[in-house]
PDB file of N, CA and C in Angstrom:
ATOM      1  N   UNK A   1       9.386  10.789   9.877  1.00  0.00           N
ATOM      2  CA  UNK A   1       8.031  10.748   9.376  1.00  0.00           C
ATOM      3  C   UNK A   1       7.899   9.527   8.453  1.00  0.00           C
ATOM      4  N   UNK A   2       6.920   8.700   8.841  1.00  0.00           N
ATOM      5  CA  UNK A   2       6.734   7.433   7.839  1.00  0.00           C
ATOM      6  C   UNK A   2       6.216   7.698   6.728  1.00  0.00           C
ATOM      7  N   UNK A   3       5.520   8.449   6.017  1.00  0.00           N
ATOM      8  CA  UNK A   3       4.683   8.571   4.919  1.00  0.00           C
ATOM      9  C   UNK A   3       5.959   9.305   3.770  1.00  0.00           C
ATOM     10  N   UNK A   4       7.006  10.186   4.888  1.00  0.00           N
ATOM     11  CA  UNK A   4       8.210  10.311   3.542  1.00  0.00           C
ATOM     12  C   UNK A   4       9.342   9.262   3.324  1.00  0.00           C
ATOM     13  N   UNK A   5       9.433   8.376   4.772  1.00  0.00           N
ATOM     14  CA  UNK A   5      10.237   7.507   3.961  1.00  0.00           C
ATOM     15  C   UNK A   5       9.248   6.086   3.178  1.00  0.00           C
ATOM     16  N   UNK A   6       7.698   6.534   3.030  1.00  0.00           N
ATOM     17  CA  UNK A   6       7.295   5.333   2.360  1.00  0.00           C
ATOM     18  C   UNK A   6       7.518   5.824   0.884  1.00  0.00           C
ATOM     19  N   UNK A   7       7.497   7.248   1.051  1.00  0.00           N
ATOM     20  CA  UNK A   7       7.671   7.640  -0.486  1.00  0.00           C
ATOM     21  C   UNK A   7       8.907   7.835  -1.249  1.00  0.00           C
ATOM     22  N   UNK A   8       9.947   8.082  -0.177  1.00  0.00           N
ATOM     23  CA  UNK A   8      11.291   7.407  -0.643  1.00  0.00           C
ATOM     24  C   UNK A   8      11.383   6.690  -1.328  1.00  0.00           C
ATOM     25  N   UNK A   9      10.596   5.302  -0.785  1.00  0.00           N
ATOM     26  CA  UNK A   9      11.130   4.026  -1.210  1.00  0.00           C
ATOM     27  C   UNK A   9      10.178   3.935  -2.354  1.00  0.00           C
ATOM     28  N   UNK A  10       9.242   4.223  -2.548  1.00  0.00           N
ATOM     29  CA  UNK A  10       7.923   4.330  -4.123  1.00  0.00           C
ATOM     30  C   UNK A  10       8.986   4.956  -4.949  1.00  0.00           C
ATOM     31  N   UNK A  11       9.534   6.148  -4.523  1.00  0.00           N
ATOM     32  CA  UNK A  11       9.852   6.707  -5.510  1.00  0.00           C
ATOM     33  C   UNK A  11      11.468   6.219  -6.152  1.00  0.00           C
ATOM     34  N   UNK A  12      12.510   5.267  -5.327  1.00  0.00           N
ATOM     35  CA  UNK A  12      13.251   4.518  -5.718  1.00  0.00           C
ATOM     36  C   UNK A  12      12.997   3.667  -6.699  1.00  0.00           C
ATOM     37  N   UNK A  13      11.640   2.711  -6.050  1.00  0.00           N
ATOM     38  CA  UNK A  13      10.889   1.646  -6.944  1.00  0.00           C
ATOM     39  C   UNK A  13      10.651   2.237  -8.353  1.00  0.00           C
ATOM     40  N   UNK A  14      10.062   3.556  -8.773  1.00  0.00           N
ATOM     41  CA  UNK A  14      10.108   4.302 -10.144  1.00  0.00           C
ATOM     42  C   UNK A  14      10.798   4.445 -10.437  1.00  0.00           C
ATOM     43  N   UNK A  15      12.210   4.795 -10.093  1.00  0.00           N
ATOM     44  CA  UNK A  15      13.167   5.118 -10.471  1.00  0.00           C
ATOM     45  C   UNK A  15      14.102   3.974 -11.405  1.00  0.00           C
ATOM     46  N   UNK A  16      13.932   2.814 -10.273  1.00  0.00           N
ATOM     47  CA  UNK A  16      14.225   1.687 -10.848  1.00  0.00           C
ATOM     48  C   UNK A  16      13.850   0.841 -12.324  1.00  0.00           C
ATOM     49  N   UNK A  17      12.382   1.601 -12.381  1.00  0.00           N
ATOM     50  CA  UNK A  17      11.156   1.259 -13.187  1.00  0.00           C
ATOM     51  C   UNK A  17      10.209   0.007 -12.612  1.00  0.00           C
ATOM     52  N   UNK A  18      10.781  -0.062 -11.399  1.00  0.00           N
ATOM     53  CA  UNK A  18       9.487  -0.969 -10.776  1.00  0.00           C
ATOM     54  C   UNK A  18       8.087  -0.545 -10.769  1.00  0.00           C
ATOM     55  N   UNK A  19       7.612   0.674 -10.741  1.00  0.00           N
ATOM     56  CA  UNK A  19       6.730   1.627 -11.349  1.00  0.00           C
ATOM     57  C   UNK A  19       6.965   2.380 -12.409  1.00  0.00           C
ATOM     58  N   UNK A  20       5.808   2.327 -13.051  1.00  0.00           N
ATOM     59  CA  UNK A  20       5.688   3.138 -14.048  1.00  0.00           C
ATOM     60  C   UNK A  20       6.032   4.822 -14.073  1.00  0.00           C
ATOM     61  N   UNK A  21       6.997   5.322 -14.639  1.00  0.00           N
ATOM     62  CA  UNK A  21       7.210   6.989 -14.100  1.00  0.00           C
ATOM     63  C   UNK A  21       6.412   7.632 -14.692  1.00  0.00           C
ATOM     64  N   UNK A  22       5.188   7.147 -15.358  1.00  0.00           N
ATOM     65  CA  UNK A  22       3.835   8.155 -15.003  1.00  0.00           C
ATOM     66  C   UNK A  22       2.968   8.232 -14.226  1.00  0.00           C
ATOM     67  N   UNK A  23       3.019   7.212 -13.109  1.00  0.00           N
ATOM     68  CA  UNK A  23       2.285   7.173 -11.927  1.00  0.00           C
ATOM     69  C   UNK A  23       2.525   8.155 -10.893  1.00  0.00           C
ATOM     70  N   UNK A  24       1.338   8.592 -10.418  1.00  0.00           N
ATOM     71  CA  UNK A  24       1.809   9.549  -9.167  1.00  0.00           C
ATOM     72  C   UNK A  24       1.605   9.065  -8.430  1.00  0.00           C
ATOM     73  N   UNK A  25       2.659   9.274  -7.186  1.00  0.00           N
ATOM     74  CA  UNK A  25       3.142   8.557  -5.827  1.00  0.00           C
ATOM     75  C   UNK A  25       2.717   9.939  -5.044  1.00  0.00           C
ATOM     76  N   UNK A  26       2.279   9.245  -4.174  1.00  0.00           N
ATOM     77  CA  UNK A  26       1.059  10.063  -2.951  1.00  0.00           C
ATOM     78  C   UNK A  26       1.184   9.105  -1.946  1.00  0.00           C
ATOM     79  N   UNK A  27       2.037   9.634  -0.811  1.00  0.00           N
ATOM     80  CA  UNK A  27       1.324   8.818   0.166  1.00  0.00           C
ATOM     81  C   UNK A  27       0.935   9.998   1.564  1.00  0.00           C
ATOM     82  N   UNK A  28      -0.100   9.439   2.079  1.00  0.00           N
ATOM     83  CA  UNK A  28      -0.584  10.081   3.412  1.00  0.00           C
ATOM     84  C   UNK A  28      -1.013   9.372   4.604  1.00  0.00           C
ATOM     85  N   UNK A  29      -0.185  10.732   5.825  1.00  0.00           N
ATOM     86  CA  UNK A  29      -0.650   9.872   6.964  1.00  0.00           C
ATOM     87  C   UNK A  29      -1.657   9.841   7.166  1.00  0.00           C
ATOM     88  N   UNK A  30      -1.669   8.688   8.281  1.00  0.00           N
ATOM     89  CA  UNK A  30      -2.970   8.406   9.051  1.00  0.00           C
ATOM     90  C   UNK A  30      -3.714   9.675   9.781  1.00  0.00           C
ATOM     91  N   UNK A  31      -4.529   9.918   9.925  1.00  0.00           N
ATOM     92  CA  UNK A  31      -5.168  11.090  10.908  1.00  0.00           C
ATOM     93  C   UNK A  31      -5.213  10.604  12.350  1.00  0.00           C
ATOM     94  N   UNK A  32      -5.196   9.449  12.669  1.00  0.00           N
ATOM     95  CA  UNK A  32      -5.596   9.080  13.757  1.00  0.00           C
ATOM     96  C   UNK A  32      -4.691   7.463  13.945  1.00  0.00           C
ATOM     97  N   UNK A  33      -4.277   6.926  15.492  1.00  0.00           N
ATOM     98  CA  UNK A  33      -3.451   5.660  15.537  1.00  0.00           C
ATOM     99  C   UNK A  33      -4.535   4.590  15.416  1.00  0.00           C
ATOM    100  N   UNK A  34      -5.816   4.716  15.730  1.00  0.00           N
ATOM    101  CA  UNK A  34      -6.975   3.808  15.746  1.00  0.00           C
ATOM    102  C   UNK A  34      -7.037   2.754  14.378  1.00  0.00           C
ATOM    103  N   UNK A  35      -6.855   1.560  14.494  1.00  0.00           N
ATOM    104  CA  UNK A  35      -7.029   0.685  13.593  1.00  0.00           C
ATOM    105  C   UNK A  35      -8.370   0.305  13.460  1.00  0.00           C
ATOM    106  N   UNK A  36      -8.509   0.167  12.416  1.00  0.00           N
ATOM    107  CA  UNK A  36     -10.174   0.519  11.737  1.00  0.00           C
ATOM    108  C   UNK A  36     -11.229   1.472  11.558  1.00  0.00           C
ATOM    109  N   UNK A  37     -10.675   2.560  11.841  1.00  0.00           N
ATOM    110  CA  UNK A  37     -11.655   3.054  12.215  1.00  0.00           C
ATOM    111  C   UNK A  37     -12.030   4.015  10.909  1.00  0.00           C
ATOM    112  N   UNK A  38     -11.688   3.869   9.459  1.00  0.00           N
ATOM    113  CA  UNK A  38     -12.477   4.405   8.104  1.00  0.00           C
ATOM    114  C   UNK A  38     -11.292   5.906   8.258  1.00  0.00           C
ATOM    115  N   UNK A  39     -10.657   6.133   8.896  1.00  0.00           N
ATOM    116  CA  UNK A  39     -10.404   7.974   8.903  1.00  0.00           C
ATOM    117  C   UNK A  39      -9.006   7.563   7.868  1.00  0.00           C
ATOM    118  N   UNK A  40      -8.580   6.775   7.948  1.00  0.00           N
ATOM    119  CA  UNK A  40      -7.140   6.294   6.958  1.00  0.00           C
ATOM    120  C   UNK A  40      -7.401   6.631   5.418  1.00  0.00           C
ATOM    121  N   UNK A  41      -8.842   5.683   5.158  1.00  0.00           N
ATOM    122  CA  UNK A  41      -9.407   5.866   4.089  1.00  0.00           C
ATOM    123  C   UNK A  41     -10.080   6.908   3.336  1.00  0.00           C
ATOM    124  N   UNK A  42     -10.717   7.509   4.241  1.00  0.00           N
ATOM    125  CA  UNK A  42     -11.109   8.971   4.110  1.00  0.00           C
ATOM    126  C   UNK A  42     -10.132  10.136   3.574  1.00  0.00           C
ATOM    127  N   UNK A  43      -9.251   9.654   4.764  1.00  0.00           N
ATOM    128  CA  UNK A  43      -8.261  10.694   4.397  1.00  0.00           C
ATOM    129  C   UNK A  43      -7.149  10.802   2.988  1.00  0.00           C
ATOM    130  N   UNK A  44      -7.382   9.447   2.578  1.00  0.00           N
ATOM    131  CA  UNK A  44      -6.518   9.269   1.342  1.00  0.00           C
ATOM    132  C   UNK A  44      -7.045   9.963   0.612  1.00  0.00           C
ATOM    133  N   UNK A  45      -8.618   9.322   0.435  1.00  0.00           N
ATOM    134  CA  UNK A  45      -9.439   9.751  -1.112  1.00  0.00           C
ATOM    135  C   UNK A  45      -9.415  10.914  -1.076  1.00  0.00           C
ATOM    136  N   UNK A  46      -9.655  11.767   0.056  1.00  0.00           N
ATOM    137  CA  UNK A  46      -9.958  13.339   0.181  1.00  0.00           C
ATOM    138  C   UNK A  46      -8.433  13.564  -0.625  1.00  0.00           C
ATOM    139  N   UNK A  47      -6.868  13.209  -0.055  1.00  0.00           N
ATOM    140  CA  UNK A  47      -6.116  14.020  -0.460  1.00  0.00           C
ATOM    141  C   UNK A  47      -6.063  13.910  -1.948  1.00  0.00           C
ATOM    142  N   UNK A  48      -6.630  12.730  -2.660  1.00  0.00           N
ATOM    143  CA  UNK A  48      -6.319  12.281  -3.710  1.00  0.00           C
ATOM    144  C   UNK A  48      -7.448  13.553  -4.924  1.00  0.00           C
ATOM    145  N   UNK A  49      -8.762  13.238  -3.887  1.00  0.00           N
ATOM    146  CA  UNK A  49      -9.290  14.408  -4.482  1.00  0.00           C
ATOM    147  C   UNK A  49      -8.922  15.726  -5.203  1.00  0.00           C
ATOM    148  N   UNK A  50      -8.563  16.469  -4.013  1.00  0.00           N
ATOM    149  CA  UNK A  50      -7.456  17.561  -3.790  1.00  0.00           C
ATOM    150  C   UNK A  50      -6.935  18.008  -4.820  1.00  0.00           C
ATOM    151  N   UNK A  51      -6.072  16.971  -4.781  1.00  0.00           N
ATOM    152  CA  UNK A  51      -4.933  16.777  -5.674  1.00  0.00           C
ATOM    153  C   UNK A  51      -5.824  17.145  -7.430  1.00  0.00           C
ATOM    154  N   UNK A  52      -6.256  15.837  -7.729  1.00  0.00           N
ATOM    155  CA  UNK A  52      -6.793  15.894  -9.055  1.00  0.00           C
ATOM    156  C   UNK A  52      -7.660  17.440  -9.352  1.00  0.00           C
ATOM    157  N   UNK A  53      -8.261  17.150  -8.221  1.00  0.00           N
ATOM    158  CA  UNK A  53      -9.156  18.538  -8.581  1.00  0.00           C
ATOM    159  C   UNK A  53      -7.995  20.112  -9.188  1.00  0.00           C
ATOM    160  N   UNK A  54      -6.890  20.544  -7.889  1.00  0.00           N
ATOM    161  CA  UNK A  54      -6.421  21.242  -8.130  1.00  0.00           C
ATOM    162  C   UNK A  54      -5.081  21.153  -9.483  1.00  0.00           C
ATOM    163  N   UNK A  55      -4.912  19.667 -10.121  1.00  0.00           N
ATOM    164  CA  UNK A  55      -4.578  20.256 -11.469  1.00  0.00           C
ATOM    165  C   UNK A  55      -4.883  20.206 -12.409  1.00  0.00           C
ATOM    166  N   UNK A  56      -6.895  20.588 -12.127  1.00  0.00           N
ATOM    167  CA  UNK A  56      -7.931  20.870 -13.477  1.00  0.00           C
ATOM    168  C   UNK A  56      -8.513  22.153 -12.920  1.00  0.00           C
ATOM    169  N   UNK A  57      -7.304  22.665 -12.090  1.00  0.00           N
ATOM    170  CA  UNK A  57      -7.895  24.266 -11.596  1.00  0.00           C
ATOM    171  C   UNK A  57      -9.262  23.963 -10.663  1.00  0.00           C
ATOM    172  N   UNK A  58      -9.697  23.249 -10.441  1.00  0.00           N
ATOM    173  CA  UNK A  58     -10.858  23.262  -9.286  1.00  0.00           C
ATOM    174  C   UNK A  58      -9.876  23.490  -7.594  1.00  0.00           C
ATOM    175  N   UNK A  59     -11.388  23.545  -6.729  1.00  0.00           N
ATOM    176  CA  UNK A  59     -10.802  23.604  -5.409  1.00  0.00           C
ATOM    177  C   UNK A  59     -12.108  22.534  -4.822  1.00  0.00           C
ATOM    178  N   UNK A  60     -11.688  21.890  -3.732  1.00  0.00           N
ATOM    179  CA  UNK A  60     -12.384  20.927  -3.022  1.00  0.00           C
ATOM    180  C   UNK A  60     -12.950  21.293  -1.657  1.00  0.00           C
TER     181      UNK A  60
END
């Protein structure tokens, strides 16, 4: 799966302190192989949403 070994390697890079270790590392796949077509982007913000929302106790 590409999206865990991209986060492997993010999360080496923190480790290292090439990132900051208060940053959260998120990565997500693509929904679809289609280049350009907005669903990549979509799909990030939504998970990113998600995310924030559910650790201020909301749901999305």
């Amino acid at each position: 799966m590409k999206t865990q070994y991209l986060l492997t390697e993010l999360e080496l890079r923190q480790a290292k302190g090439y990132i900051d270790k208060d940053v959260f590392l998120l990565t997500v796949e693509d929904p679809k192989q289609d280049v350009g077509s907005g669903g990549a982007t979509i799909n990030a913000l939504l998970t990113v949403a998600e995310y924030i929302s559910a650790q201020r106790g909301y749901n999305v």
